[in-house]
N, C-alpha and C. Protein backbone atom coordinates (compact mmCIF):
# COMPACT_ATOMS: atom_id res chain seq x y z
N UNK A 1 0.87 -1.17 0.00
CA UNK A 1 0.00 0.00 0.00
C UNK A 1 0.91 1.22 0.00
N UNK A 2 0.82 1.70 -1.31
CA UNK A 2 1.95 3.57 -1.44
C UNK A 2 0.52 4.35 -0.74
N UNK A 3 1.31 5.43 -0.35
CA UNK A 3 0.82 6.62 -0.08
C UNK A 3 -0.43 7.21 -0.88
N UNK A 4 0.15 7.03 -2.27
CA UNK A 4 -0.60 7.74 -3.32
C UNK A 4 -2.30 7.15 -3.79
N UNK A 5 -1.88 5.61 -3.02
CA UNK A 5 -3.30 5.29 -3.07
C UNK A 5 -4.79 5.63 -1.72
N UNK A 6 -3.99 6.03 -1.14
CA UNK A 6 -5.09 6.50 0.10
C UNK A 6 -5.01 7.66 -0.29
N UNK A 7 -6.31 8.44 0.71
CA UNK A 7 -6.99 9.89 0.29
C UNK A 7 -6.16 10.92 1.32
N UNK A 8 -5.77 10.09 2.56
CA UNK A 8 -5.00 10.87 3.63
C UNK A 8 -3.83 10.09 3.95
N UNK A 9 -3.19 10.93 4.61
CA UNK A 9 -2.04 10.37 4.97
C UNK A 9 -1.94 9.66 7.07
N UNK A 10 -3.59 9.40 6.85
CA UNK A 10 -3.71 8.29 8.43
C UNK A 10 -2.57 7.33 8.12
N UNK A 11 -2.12 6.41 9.35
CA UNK A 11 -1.18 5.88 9.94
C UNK A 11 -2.57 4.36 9.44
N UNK A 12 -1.69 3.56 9.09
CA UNK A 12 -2.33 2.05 8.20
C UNK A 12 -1.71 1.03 9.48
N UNK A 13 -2.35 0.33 10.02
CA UNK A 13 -2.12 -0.77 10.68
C UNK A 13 -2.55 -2.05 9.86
N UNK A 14 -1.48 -3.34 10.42
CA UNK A 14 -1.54 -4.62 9.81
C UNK A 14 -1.49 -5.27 10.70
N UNK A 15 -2.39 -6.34 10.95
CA UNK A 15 -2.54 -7.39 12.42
C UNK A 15 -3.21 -8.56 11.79
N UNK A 16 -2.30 -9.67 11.84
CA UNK A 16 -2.60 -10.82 11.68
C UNK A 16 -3.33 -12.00 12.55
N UNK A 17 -4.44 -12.83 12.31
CA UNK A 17 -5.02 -13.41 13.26
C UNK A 17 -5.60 -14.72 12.75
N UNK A 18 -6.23 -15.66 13.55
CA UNK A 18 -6.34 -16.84 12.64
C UNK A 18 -7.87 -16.36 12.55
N UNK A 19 -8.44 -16.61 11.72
CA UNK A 19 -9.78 -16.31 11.26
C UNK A 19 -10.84 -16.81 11.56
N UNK A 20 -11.72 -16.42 12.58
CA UNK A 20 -12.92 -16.67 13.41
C UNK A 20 -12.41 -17.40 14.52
N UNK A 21 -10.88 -16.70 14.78
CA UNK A 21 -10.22 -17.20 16.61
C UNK A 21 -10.50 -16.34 17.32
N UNK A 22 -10.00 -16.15 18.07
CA UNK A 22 -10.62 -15.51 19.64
C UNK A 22 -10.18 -13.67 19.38
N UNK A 23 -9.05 -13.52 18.97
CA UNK A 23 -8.67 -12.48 18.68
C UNK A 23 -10.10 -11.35 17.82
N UNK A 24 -10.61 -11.74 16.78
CA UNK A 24 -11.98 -11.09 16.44
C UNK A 24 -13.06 -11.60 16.23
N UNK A 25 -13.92 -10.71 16.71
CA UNK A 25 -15.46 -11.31 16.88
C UNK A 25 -16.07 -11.96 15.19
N UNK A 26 -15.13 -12.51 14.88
CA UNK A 26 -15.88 -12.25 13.51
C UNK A 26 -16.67 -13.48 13.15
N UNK A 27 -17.73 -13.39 12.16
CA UNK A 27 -18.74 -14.59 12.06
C UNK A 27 -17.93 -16.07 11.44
N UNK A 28 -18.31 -17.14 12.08
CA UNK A 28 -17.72 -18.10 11.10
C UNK A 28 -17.76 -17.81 9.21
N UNK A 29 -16.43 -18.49 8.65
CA UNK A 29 -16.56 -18.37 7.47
C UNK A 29 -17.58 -19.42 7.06
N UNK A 30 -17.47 -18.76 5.62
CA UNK A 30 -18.75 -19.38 4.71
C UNK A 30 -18.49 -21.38 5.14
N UNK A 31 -19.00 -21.68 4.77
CA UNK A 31 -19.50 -22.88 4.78
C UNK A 31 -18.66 -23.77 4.36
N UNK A 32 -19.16 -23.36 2.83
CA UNK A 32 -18.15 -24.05 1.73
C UNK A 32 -16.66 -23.89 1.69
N UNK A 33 -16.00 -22.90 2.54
CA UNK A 33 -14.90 -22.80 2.58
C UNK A 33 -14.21 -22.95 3.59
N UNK A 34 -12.49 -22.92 3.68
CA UNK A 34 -11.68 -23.62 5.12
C UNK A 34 -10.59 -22.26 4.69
N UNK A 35 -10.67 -21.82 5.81
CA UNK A 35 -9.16 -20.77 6.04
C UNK A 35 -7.94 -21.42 5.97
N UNK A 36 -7.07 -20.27 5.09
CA UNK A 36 -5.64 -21.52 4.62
C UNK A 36 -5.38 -20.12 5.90
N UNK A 37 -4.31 -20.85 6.29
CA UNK A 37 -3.14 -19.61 7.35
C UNK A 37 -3.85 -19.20 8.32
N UNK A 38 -3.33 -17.47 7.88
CA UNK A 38 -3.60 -16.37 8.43
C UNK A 38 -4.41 -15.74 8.29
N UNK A 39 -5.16 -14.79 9.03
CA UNK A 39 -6.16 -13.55 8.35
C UNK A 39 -5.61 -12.48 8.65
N UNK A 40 -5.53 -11.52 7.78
CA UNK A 40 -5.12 -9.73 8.03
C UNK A 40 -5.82 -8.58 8.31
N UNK A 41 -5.66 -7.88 8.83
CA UNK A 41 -6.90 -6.81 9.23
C UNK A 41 -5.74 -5.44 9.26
N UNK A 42 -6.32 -5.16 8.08
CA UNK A 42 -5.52 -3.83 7.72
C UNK A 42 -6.82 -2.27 8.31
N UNK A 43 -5.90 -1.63 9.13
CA UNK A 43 -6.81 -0.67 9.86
C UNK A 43 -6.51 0.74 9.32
N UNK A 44 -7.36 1.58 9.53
CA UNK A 44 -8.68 1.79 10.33
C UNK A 44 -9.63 1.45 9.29
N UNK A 45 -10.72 -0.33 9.70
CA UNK A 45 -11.24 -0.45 8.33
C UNK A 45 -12.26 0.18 7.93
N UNK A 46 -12.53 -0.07 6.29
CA UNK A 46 -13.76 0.54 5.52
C UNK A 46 -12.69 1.62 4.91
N UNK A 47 -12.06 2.19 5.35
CA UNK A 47 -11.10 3.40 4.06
C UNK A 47 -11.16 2.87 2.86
N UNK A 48 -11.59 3.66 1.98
CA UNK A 48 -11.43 3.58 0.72
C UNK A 48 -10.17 3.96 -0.23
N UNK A 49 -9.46 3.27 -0.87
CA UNK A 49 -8.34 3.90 -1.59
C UNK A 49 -9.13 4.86 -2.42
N UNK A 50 -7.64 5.57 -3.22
CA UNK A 50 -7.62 6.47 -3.87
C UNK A 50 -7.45 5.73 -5.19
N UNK A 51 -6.79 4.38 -5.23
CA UNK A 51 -6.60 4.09 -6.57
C UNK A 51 -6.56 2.28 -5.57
N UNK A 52 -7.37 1.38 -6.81
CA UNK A 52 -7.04 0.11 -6.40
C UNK A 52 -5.69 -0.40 -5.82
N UNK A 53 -5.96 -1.63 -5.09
CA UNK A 53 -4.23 -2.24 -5.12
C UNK A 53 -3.99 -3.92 -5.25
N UNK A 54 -3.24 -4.34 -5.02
CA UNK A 54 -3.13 -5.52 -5.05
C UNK A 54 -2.75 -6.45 -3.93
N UNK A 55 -3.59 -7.58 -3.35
CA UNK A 55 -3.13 -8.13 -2.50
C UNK A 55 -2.97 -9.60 -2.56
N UNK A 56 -1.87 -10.11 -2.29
CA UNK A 56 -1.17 -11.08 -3.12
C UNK A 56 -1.16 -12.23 -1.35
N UNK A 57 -1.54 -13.45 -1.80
CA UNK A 57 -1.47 -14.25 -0.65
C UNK A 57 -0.18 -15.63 -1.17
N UNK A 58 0.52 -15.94 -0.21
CA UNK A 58 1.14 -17.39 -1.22
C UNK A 58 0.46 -18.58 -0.42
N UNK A 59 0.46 -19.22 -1.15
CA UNK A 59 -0.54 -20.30 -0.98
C UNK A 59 0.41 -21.12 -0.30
N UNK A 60 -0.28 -22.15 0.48
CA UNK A 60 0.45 -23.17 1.18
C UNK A 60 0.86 -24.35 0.12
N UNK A 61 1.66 -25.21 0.61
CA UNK A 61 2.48 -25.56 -0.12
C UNK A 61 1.96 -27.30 0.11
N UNK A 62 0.62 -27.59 -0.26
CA UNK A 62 -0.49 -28.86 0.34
C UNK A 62 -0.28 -29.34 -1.37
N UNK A 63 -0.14 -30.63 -1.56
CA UNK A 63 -0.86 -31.55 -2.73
C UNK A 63 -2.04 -31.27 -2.73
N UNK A 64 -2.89 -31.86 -1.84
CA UNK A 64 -4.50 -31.52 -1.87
C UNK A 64 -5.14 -30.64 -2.02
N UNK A 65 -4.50 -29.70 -1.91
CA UNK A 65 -5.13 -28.08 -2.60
C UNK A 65 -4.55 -27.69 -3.85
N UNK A 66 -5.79 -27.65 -4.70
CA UNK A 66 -5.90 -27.10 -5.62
C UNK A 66 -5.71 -25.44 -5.52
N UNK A 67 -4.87 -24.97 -6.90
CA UNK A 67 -4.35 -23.23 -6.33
C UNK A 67 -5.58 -22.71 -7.32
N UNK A 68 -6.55 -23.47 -8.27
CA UNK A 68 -7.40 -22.94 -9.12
C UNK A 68 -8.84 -22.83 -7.99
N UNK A 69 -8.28 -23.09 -6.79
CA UNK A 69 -9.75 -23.58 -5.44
C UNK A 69 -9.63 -22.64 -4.34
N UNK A 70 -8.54 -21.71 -4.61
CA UNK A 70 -8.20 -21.02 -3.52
C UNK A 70 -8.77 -19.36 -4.01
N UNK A 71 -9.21 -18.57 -2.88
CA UNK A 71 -9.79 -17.21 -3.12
C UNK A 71 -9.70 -16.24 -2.45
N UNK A 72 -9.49 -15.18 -2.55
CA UNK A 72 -9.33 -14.54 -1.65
C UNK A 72 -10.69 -13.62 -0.69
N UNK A 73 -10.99 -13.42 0.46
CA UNK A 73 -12.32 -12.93 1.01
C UNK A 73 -11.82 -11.79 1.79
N UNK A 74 -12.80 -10.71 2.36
CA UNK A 74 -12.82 -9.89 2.64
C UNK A 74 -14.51 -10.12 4.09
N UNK A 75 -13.74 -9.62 4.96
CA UNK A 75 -14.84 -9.70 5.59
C UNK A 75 -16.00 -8.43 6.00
N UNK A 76 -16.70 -8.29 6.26
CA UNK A 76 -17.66 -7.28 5.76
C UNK A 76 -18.26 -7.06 6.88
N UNK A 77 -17.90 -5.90 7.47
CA UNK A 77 -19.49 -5.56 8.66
C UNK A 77 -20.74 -4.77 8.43
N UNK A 78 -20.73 -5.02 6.84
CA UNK A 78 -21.85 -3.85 6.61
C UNK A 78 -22.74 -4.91 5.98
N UNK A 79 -22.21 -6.43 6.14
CA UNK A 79 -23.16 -7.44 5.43
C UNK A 79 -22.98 -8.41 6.54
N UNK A 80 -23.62 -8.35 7.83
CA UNK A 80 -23.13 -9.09 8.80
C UNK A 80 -22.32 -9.81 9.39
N UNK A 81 -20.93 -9.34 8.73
CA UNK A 81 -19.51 -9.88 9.13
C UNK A 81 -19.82 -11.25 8.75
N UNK A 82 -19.98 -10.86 7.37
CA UNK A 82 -19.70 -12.47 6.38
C UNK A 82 -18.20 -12.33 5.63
N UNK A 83 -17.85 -13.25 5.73
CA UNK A 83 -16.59 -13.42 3.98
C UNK A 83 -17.24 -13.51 3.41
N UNK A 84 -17.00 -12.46 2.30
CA UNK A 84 -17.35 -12.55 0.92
C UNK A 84 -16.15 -12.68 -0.05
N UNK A 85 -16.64 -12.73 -1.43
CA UNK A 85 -15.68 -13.32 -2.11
C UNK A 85 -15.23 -12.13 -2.93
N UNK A 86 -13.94 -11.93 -3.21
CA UNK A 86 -13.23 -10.69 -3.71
C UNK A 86 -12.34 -10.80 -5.05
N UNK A 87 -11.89 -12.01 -5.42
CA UNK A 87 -11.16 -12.45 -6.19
C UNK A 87 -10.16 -13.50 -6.53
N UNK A 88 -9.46 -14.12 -7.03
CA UNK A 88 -8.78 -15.28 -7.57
C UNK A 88 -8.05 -15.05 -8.62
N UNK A 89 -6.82 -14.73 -8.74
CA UNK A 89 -6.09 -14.11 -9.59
C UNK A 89 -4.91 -15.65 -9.27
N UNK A 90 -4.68 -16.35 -10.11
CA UNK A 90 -3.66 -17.58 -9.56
C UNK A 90 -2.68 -17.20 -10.58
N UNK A 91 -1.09 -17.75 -9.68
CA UNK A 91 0.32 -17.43 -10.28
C UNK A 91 0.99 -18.73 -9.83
N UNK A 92 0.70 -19.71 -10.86
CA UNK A 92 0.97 -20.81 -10.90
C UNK A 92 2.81 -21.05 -10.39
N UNK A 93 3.52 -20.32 -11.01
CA UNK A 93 4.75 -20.45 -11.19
C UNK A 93 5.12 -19.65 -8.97
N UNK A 94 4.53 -18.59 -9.10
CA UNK A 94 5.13 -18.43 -7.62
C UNK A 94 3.87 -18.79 -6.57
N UNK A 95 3.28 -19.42 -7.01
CA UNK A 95 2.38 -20.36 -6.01
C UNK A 95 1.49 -19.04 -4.99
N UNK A 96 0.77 -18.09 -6.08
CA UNK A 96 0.54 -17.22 -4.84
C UNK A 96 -1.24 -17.04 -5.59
N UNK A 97 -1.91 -16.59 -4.76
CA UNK A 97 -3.62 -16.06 -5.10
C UNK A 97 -3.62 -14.74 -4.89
N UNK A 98 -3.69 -13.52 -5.89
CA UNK A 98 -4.33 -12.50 -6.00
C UNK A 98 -5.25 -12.07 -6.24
N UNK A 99 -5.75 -10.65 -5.36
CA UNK A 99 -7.04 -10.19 -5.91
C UNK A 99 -6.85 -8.43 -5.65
N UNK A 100 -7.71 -7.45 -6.10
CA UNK A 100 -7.84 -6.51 -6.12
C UNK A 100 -8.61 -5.88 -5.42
N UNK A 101 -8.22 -5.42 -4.35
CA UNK A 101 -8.61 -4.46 -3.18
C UNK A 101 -8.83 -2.80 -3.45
N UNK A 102 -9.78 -2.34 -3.14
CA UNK A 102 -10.30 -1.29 -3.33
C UNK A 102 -10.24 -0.50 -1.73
N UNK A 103 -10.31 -1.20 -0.76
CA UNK A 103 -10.69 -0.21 0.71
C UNK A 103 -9.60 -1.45 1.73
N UNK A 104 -9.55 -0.67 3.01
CA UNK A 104 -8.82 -1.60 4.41
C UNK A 104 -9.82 -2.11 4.66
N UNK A 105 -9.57 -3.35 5.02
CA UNK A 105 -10.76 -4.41 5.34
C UNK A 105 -9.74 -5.87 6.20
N UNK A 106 -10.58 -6.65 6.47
CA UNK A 106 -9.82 -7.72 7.24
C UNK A 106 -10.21 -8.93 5.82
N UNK A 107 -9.31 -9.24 5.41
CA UNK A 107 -8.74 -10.32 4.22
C UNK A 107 -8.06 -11.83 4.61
N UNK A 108 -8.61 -12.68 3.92
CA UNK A 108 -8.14 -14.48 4.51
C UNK A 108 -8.00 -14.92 2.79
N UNK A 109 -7.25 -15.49 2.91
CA UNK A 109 -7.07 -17.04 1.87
C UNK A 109 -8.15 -17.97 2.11
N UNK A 110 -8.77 -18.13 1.14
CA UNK A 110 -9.87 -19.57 1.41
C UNK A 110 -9.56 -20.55 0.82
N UNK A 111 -9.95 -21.77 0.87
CA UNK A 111 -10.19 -23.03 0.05
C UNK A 111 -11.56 -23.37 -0.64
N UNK A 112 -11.99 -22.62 -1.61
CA UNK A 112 -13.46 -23.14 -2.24
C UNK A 112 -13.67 -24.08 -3.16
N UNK A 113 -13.51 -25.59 -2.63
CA UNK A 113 -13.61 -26.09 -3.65
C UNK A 113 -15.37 -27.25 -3.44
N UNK A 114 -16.05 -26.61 -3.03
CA UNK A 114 -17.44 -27.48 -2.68
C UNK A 114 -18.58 -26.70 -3.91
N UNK A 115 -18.74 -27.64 -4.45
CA UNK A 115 -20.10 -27.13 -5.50
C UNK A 115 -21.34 -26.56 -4.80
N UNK A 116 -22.10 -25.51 -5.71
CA UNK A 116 -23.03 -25.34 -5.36
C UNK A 116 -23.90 -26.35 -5.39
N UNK A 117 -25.27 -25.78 -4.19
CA UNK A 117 -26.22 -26.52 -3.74
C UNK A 117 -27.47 -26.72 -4.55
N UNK A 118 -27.98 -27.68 -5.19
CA UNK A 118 -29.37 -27.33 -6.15
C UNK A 118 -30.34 -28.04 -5.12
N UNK A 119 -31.26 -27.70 -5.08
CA UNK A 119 -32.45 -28.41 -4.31
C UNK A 119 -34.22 -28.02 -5.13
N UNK A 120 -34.01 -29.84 -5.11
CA UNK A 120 -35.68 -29.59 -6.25
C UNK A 120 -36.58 -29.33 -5.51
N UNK A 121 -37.56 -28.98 -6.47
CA UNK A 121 -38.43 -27.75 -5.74
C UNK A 121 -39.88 -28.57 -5.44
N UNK A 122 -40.75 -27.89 -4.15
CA UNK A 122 -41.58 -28.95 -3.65
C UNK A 122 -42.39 -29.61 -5.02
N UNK A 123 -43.88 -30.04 -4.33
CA UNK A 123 -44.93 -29.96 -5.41
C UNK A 123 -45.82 -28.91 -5.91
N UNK A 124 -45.46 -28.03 -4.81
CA UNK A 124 -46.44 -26.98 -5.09
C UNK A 124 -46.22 -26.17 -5.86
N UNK A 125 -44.45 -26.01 -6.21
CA UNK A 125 -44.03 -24.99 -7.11
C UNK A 125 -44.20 -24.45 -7.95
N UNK A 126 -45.34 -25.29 -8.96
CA UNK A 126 -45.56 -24.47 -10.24
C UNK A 126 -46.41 -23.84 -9.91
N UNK A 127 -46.36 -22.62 -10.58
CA UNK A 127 -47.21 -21.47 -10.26
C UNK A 127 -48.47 -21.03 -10.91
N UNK A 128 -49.27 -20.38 -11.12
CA UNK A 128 -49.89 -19.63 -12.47
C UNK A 128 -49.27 -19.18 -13.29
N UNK A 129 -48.05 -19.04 -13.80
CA UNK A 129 -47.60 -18.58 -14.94
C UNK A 129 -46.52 -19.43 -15.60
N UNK A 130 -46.83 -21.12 -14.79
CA UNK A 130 -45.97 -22.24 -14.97
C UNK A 130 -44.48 -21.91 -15.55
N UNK A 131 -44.01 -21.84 -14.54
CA UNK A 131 -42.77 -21.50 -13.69
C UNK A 131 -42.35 -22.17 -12.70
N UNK A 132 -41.15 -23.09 -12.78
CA UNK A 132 -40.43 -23.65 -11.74
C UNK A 132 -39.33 -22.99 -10.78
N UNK A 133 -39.36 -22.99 -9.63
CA UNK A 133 -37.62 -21.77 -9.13
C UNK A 133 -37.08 -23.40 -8.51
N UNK A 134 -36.14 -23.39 -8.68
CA UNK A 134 -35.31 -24.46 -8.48
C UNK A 134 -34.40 -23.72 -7.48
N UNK A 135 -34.40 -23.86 -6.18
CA UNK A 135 -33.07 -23.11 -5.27
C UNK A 135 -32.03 -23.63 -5.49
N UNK A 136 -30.83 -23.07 -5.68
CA UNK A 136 -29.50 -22.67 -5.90
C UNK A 136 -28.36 -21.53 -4.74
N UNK A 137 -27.65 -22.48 -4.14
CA UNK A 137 -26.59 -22.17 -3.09
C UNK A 137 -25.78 -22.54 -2.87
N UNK A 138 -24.45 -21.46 -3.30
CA UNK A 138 -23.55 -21.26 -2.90
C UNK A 138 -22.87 -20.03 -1.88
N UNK A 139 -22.20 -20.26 -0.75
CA UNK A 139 -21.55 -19.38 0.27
C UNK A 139 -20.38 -19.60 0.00
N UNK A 140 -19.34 -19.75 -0.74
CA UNK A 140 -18.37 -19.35 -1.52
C UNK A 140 -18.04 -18.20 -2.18
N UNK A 141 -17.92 -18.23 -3.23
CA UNK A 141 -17.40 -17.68 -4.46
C UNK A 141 -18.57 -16.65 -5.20
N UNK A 142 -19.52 -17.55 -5.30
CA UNK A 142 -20.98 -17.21 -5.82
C UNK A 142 -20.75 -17.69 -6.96
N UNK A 143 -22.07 -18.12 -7.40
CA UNK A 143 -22.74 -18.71 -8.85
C UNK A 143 -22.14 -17.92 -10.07
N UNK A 144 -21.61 -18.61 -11.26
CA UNK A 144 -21.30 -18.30 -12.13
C UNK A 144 -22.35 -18.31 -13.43
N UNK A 145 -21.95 -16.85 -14.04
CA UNK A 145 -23.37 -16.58 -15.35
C UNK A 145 -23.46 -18.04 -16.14
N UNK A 146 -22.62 -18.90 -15.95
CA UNK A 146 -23.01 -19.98 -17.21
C UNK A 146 -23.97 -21.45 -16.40
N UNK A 147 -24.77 -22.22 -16.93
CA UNK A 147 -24.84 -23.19 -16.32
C UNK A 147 -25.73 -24.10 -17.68
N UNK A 148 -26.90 -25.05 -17.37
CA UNK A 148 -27.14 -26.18 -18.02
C UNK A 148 -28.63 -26.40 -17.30
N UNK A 149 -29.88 -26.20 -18.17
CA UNK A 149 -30.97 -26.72 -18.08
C UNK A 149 -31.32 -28.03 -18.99
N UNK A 150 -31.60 -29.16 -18.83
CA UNK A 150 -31.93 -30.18 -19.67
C UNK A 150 -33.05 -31.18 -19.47
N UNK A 151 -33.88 -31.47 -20.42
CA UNK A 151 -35.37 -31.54 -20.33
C UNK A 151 -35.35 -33.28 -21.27
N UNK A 152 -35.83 -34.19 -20.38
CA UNK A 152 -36.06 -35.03 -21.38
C UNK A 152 -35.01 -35.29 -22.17
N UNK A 153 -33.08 -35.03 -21.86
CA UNK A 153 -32.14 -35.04 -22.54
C UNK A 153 -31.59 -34.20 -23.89
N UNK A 154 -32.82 -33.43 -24.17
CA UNK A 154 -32.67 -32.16 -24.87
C UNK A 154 -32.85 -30.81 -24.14
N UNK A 155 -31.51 -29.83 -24.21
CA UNK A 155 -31.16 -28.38 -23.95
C UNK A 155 -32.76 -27.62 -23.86
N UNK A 156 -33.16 -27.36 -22.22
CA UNK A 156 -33.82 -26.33 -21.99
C UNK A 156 -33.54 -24.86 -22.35
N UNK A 157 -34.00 -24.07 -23.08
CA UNK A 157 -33.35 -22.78 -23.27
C UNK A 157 -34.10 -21.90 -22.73
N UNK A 158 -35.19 -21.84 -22.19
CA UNK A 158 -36.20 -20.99 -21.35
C UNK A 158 -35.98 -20.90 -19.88
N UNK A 159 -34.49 -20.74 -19.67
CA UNK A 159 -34.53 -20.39 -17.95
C UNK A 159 -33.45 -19.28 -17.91
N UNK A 160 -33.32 -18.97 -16.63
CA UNK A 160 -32.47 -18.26 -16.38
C UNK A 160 -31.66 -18.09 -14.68
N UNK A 161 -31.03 -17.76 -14.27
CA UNK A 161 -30.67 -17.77 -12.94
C UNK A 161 -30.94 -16.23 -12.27
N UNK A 162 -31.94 -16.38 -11.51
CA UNK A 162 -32.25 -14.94 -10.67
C UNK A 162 -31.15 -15.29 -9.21
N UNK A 163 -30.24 -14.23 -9.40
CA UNK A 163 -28.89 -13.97 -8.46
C UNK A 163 -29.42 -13.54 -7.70
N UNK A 164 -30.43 -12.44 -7.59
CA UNK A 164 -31.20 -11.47 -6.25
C UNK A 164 -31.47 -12.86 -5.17
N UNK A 165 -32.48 -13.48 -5.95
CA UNK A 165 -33.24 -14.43 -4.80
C UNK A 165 -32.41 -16.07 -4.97
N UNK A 166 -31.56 -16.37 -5.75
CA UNK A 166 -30.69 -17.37 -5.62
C UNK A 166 -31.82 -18.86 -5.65
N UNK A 167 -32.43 -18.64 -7.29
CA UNK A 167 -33.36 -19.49 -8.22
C UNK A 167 -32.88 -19.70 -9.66
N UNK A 168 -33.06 -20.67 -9.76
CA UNK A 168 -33.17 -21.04 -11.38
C UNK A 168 -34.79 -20.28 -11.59
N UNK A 169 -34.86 -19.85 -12.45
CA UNK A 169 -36.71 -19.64 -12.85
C UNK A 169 -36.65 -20.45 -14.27
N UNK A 170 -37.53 -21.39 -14.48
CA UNK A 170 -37.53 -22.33 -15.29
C UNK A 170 -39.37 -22.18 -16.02
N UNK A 171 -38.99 -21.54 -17.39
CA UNK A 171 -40.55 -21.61 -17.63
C UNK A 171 -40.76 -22.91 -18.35
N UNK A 172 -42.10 -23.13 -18.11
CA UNK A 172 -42.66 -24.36 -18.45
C UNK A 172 -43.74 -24.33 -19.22
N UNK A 173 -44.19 -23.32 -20.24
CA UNK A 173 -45.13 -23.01 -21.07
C UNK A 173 -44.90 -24.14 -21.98
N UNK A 174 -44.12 -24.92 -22.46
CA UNK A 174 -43.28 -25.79 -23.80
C UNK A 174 -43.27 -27.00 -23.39
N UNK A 175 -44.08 -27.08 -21.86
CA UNK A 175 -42.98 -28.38 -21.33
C UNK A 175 -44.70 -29.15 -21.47
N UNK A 176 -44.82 -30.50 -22.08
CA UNK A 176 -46.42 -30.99 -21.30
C UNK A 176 -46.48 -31.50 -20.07
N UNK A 177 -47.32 -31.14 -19.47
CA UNK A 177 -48.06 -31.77 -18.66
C UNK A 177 -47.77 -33.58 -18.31
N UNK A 178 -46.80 -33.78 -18.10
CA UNK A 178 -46.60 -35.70 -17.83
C UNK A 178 -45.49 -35.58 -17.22
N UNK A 179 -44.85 -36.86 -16.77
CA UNK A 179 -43.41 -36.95 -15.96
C UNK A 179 -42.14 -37.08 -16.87
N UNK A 180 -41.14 -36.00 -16.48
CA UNK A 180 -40.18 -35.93 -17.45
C UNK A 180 -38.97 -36.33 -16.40
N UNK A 181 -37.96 -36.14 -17.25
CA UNK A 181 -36.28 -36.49 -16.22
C UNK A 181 -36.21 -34.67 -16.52
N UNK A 182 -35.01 -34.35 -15.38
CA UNK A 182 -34.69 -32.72 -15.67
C UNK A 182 -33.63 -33.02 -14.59
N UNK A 183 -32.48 -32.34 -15.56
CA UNK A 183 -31.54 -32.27 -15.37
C UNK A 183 -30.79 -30.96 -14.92
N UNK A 184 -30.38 -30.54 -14.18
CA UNK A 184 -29.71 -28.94 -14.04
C UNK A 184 -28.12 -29.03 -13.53
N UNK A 185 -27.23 -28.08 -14.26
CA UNK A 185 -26.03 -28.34 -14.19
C UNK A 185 -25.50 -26.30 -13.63
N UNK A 186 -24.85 -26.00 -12.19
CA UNK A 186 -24.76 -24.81 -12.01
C UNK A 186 -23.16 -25.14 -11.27
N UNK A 187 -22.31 -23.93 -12.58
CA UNK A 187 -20.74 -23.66 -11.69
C UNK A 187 -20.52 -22.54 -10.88
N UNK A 188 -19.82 -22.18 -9.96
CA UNK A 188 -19.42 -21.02 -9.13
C UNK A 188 -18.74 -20.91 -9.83
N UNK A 189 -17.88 -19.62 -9.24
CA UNK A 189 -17.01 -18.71 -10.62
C UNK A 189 -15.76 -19.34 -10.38
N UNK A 190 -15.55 -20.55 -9.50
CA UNK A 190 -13.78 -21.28 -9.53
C UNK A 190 -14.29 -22.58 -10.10
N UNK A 191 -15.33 -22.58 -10.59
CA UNK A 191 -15.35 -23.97 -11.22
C UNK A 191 -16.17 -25.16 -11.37
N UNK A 192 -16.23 -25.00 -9.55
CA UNK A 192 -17.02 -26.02 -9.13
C UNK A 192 -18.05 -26.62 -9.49
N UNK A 193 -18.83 -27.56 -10.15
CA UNK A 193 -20.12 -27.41 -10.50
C UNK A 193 -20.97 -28.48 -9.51
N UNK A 194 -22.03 -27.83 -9.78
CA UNK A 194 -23.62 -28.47 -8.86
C UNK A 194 -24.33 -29.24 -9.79
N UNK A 195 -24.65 -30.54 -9.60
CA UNK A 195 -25.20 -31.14 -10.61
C UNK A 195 -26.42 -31.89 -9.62
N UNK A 196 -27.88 -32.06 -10.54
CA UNK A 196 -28.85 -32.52 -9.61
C UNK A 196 -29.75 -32.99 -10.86
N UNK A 197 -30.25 -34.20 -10.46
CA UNK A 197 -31.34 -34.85 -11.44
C UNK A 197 -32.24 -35.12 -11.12
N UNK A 198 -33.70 -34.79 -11.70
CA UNK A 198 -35.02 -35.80 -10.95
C UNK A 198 -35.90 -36.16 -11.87
């Protein structure tokens, strides 16, 4: 962190801690994910830079971790002191995870490598305007724009993923009335994918 990227010239503190240890009150991490190391808490937080920066983690040095699974989070008290997800910038050759920081905040290395959650939807679901919402969850990374509706083994193209309320909305104007197979295929943005059939 230069000078030139903050708005004042306040005094920047760095304090390292293990993440959701005793040292800060902070909420357990997401679910889907496991703290690699350390966590940092660069002070006084919420400051906003003057110009982005870069914050570079090196990854531990595990077989079992994947460096394409690792992310970097930011923890948030203005969203109930959740980790959220900030970025994944991987440097294969010096074994490190970057991402791009905008404000002081308290920052961890994660491990996200658990697919999102699909869960089929009751009986009651179809609606009057025959419409299925299929729930979709991930506490990771978050859901990635691409995924896979499939009907009877031929490509549904009438859905879409509502991010607000964390649904597939699946119209069913095309679909008849009888018992079909349906297939749904949803990745987070490191990869992972959620796969569910009924």
């Amino acid at each position: 962190i230069t000078p030139k990227m903050l708005y004042s010239d306040d005094e920047v503190t760095l304090v390292g801690y293990f993440a959701g240890g005793p040292k800060r009150p902070a909420a357990a991490p997401p679910e889907s994910t496991m703290p690699l190391d350390m966590a940092y808490s660069f002070a006084p937080g919420g400051t906003p830079f003057a110009s982005a920066a870069t914050l570079t983690f090196k990854a531990p040095r595990s077989g079992a971790l994947a460096l394409e699974k690792m992310a970097v989070y930011r923890l948030s008290g203005s969203y109930r002191g959740k980790w959220i997800f900030v970025g994944s910038i991987a440097d294969t050759q010096n074994r490190t995870i970057s991402a791009r920081i905008d404000r002081l905040a308290d920052y961890a290395l994660f491990d996200d490598s658990v697919a999102p959650r699909i869960t089929p939807p009751p009986d009651e679901i179809f609606s009057r305007n025959e419409e299925a919402r299929i729930v979709v969850t991930d506490r990771g990374c978050g859901i990635a724009d691409t995924g896979q509706v499939v009907v009877d083994g031929k490509p549904h193209g009438e859905w879409y993923y509502d991010a607000d309320r964390g649904w597939i909305r699946m119209n069913l104007r095309k679909v008849n009335r009888f018992p079909h197979r349906v297939e749904f295929t949803m990745p987070d943005r490191l990869g992972n994918t959620g796969r569910r059939e009924w």
